[in-house]
C-alpha atoms as a PDB file:
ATOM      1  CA  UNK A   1     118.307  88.666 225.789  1.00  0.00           C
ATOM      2  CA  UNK A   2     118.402  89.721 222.160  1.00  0.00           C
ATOM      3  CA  UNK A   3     121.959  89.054 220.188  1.00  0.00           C
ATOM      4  CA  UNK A   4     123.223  91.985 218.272  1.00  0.00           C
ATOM      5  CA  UNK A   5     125.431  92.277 215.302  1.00  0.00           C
ATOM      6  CA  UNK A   6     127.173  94.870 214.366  1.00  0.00           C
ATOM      7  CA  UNK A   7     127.833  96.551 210.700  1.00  0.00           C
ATOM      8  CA  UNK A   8     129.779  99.571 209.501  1.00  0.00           C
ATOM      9  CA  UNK A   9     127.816 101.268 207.419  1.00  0.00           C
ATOM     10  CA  UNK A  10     128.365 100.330 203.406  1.00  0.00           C
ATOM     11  CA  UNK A  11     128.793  96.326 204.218  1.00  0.00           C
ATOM     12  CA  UNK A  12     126.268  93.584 203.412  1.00  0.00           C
ATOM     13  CA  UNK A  13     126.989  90.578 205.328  1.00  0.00           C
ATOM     14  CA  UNK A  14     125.179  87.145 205.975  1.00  0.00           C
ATOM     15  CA  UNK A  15     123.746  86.763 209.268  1.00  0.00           C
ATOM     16  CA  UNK A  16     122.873  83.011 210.528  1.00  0.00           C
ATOM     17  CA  UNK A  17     120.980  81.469 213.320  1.00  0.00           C
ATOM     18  CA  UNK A  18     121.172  78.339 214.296  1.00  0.00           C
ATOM     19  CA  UNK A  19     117.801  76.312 214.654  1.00  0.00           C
ATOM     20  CA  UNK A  20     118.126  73.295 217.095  1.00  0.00           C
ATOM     21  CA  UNK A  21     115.700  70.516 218.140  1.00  0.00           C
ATOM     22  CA  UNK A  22     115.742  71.109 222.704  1.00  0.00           C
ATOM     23  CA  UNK A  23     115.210  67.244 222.615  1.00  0.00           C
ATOM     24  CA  UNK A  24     117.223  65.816 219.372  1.00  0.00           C
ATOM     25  CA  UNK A  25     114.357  64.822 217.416  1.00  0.00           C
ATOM     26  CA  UNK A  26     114.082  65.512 213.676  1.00  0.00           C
ATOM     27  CA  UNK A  27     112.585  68.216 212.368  1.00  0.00           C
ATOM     28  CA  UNK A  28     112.338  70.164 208.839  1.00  0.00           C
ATOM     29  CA  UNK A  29     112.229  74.097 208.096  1.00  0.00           C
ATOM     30  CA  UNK A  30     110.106  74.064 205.331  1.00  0.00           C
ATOM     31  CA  UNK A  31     110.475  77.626 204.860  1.00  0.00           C
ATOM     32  CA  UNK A  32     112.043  80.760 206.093  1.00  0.00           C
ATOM     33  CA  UNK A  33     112.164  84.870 205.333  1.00  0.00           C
ATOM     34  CA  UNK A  34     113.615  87.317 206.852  1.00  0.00           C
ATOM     35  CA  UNK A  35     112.843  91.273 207.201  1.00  0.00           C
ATOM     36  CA  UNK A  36     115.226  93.927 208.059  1.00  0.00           C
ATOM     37  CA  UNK A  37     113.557  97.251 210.251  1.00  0.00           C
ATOM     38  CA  UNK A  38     114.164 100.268 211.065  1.00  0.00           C
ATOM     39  CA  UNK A  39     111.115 101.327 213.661  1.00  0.00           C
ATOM     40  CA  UNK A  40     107.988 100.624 211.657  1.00  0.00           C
ATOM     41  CA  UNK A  41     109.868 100.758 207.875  1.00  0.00           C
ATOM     42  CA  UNK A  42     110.726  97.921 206.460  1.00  0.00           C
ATOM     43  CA  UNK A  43     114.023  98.437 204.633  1.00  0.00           C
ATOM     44  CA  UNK A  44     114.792  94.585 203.279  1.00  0.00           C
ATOM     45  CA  UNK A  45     112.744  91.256 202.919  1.00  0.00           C
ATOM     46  CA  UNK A  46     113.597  87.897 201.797  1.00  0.00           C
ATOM     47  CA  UNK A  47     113.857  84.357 201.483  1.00  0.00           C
ATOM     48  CA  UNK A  48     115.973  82.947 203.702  1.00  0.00           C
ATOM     49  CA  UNK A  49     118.831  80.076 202.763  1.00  0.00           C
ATOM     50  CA  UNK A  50     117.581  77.200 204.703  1.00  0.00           C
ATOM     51  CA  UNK A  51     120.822  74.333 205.461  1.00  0.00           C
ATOM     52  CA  UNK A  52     120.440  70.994 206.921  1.00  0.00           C
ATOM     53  CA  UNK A  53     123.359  70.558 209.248  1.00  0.00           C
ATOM     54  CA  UNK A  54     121.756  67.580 211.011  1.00  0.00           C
ATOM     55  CA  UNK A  55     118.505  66.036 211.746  1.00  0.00           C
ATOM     56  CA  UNK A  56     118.217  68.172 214.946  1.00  0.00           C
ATOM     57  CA  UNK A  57     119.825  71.762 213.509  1.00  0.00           C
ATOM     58  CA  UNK A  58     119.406  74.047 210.967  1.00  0.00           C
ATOM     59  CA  UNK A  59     121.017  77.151 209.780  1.00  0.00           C
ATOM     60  CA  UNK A  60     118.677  79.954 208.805  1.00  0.00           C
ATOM     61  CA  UNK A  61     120.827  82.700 206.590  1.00  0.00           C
ATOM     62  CA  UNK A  62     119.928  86.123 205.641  1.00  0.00           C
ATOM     63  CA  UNK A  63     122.038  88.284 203.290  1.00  0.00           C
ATOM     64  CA  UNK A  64     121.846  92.203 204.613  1.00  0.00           C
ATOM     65  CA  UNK A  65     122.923  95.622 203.736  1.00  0.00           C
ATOM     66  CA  UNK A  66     121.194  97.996 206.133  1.00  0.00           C
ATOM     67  CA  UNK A  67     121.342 101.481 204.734  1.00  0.00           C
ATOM     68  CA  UNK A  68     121.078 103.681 207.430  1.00  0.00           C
ATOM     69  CA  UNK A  69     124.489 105.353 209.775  1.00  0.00           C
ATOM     70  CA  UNK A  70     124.135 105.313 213.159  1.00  0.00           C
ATOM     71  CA  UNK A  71     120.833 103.410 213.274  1.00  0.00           C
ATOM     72  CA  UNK A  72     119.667 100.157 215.537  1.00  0.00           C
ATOM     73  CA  UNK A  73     117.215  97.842 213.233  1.00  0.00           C
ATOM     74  CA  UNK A  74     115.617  94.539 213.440  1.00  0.00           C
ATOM     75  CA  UNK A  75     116.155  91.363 211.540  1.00  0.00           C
ATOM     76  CA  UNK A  76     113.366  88.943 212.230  1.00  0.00           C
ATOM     77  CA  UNK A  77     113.146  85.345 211.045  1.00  0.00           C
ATOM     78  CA  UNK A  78     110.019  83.662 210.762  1.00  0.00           C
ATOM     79  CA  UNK A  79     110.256  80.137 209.866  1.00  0.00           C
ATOM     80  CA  UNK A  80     108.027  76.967 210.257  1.00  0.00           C
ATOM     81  CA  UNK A  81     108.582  73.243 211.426  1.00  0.00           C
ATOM     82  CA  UNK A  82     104.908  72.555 210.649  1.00  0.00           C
ATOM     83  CA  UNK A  83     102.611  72.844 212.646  1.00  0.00           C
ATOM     84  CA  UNK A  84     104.513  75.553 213.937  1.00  0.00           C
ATOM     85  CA  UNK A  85     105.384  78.931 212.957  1.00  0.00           C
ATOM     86  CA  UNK A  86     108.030  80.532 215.009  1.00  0.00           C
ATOM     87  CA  UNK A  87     109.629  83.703 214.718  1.00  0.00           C
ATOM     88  CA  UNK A  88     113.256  84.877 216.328  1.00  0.00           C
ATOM     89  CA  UNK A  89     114.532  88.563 216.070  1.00  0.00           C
ATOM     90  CA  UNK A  90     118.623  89.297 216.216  1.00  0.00           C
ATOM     91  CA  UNK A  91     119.061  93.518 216.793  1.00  0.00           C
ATOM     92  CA  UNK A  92     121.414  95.354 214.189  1.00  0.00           C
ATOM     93  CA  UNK A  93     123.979  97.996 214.856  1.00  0.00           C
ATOM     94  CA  UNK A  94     124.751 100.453 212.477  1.00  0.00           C
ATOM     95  CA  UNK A  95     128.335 102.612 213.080  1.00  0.00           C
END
């Protein structure tokens, strides 16, 4: 199941996930972008703000302004806890 958020067209809002360890251990983001679609365009790209909340969970943020009325994009993360590289997308609604 993919989360959606929803945005009126004209506002830029932050858009978090939450990362979180299934087993409590620590673990580090080292780093994080995001990149905003429409389709196959890429409208936005970034570095994403990276926040320690614990040793098991961090926030991933984003800062968005999609650009487009009426349109459905895609915000994908991909962010790493070395070795791994992971990637999560979140759908956007545009009204």
């Amino acid at each position: 199941m993919v989360e959606t958020v929803n945005f009126e067209l004209g506002e830029k809002k932050y858009v978090c996930i939450s990362v979180r360890s299934a087993d409590r251990h620590v673990f580090e983001v080292t780093s994080a972008k995001y990149v905003l679609k429409k389709g196959d365009e890429v409208e936005a790209s970034g570095a994403c703000e990276i926040t320690q909340v614990s040793d098991s969970e961090v926030t991933l943020t984003a800062l968005i302004q999609p650009m487009a009325k009426s349109a459905t994009y895609v915000l994908e993360y991909t962010y790493e806890i070395p070795p791994e590289v992971l990637i999560h997308d979140i759908r956007v609604a545009v009204s």
